[in-house]
C-alpha atoms as a PDB file:
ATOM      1  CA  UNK A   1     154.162  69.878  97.490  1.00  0.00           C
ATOM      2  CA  UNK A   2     155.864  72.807  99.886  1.00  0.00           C
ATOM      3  CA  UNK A   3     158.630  70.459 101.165  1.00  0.00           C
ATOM      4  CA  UNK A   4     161.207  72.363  99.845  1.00  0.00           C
ATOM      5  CA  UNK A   5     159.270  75.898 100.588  1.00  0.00           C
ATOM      6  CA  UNK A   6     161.080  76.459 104.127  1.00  0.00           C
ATOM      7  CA  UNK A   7     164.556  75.460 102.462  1.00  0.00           C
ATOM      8  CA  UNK A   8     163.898  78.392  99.734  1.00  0.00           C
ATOM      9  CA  UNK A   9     162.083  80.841 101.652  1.00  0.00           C
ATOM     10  CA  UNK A  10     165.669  80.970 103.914  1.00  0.00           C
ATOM     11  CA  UNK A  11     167.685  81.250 101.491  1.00  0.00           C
ATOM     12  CA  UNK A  12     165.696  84.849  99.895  1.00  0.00           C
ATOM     13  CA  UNK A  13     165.919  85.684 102.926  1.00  0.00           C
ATOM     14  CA  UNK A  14     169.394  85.637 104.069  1.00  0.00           C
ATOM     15  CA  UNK A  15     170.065  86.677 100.949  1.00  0.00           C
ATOM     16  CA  UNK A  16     167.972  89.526 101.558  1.00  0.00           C
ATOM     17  CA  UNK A  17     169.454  90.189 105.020  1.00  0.00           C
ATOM     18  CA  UNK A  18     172.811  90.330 103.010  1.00  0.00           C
ATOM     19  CA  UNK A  19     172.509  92.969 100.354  1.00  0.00           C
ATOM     20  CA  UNK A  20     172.273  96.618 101.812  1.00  0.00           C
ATOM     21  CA  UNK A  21     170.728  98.108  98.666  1.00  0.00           C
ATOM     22  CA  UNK A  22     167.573  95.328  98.997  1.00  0.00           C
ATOM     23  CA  UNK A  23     167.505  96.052 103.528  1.00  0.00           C
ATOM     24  CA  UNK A  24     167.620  99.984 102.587  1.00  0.00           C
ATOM     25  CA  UNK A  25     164.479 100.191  99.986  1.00  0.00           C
ATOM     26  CA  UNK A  26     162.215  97.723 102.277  1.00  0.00           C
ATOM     27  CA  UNK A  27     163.208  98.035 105.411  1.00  0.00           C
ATOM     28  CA  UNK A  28     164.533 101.001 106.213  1.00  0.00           C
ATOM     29  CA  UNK A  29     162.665 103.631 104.079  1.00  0.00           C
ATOM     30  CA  UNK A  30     158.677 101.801 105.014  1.00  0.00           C
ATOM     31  CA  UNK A  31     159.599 102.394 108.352  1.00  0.00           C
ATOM     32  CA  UNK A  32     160.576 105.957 108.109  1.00  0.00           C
ATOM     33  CA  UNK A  33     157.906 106.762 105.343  1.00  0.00           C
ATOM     34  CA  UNK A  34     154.335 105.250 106.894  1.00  0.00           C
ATOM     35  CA  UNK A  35     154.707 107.286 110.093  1.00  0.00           C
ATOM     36  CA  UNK A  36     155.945 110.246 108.461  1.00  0.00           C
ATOM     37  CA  UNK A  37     152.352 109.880 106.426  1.00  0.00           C
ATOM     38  CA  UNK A  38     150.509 108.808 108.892  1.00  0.00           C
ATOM     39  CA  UNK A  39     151.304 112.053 110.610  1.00  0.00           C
ATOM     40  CA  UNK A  40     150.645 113.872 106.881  1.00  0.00           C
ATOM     41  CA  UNK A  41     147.292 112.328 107.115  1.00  0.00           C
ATOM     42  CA  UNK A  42     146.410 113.176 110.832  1.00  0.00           C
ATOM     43  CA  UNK A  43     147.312 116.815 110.013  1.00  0.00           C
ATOM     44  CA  UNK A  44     145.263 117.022 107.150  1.00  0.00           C
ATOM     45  CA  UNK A  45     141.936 115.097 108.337  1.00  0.00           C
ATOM     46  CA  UNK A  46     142.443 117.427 111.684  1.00  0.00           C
ATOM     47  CA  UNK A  47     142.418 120.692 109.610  1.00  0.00           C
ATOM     48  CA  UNK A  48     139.244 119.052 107.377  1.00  0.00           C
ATOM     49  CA  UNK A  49     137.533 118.754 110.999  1.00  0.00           C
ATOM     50  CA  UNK A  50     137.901 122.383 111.820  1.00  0.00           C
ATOM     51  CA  UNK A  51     136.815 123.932 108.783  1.00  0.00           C
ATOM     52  CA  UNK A  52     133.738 121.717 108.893  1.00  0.00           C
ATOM     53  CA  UNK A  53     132.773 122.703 112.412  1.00  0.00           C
ATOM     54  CA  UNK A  54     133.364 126.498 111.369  1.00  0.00           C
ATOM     55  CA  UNK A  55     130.734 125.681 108.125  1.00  0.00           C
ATOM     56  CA  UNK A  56     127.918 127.781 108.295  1.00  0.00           C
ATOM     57  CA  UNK A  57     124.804 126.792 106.090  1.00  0.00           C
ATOM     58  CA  UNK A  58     122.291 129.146 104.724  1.00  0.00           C
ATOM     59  CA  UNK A  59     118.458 128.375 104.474  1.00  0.00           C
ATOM     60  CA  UNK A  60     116.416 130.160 102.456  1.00  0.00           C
ATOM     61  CA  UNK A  61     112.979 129.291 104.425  1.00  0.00           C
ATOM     62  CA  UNK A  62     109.810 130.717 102.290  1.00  0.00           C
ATOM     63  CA  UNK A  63     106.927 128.650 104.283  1.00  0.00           C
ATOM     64  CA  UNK A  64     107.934 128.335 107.752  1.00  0.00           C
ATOM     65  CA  UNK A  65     106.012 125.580 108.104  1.00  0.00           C
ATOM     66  CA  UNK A  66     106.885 122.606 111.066  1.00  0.00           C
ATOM     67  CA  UNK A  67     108.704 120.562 108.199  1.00  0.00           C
ATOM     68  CA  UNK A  68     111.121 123.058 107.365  1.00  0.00           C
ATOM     69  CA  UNK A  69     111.367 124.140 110.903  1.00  0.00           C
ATOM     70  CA  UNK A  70     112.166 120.518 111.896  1.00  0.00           C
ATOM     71  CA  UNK A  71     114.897 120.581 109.372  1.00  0.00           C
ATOM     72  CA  UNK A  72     116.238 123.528 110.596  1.00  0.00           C
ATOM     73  CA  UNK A  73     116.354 122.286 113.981  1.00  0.00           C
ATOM     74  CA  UNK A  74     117.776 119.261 112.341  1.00  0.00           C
ATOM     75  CA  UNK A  75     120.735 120.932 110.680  1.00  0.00           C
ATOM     76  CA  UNK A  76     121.266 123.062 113.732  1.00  0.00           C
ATOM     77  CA  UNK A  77     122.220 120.190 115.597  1.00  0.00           C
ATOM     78  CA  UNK A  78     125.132 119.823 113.857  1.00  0.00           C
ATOM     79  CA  UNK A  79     126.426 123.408 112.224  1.00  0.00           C
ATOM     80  CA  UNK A  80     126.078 126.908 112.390  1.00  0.00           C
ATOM     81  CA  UNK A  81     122.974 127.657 110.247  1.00  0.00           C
ATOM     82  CA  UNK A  82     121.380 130.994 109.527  1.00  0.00           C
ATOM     83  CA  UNK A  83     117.232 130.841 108.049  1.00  0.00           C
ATOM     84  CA  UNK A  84     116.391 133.424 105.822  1.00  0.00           C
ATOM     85  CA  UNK A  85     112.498 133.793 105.094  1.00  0.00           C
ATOM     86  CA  UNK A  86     110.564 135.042 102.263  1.00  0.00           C
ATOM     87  CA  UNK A  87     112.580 135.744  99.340  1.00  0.00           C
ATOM     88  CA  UNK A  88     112.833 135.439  96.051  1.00  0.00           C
ATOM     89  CA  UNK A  89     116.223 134.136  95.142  1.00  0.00           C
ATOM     90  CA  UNK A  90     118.257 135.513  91.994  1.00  0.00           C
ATOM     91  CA  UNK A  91     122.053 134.250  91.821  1.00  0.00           C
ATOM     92  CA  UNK A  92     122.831 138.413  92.814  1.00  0.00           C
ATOM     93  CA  UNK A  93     120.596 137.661  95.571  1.00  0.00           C
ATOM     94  CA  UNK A  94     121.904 134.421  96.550  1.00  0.00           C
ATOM     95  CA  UNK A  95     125.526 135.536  96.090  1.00  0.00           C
ATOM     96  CA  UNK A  96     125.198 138.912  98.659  1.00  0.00           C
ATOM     97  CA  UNK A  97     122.934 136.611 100.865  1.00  0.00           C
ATOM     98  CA  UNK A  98     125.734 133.986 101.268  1.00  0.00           C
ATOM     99  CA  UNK A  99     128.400 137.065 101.714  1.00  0.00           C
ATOM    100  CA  UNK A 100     126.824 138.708 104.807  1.00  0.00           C
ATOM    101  CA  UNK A 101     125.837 135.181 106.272  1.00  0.00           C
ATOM    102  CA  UNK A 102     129.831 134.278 105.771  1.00  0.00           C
ATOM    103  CA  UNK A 103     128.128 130.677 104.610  1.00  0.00           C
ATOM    104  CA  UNK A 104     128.296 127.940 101.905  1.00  0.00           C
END
């Protein structure tokens, strides 16, 4: 069934090989265009990182009891958090709250 497979597949591809227009669009511009991405991509999952690590959460804490300490603790262990304790929480509140804390 692919006996004559081989004979075909080198003819495409020295006729490939042959035509500049066909060895320009995929050759040539792949192999300039992935890396050139790749480095897009680096850049932009490196400046994702940073603003991540710089994230600081606010945690309105009204109990203080060991759960919501633990989670606290929790959260700490990976960003910048700042506990706030017994309030009641309007979005005028919230909004100032979130302004002094510089959080999200």
């Amino acid at each position: 069934m692919l006996k004559g497979f081989v004979n075909i597949l080198v003819k495409e591809l020295k006729e490939l090989v042959r035509d500049p227009k066909i060895l320009l669009g995929m050759v040539i511009v792949p192999l300039i265009m992935f890396p050139v991405l790749g480095g897009i991509m680096g850049y932009s999952m490196q400046a994702a990182r940073e603003q991540a690590e710089k994230a600081t959460i606010l945690v309105v804490d009204n109990d203080r009891g060991s759960w919501s300490e633990n989670f606290t603790t929790y959260l700490n262990s990976s960003v910048k958090v700042s506990v706030v304790n017994n309030i009641t929480l309007n979005s005028d509140i919230a909004l100032k709250l979130l302004s002094d804390h510089n959080a999200t």
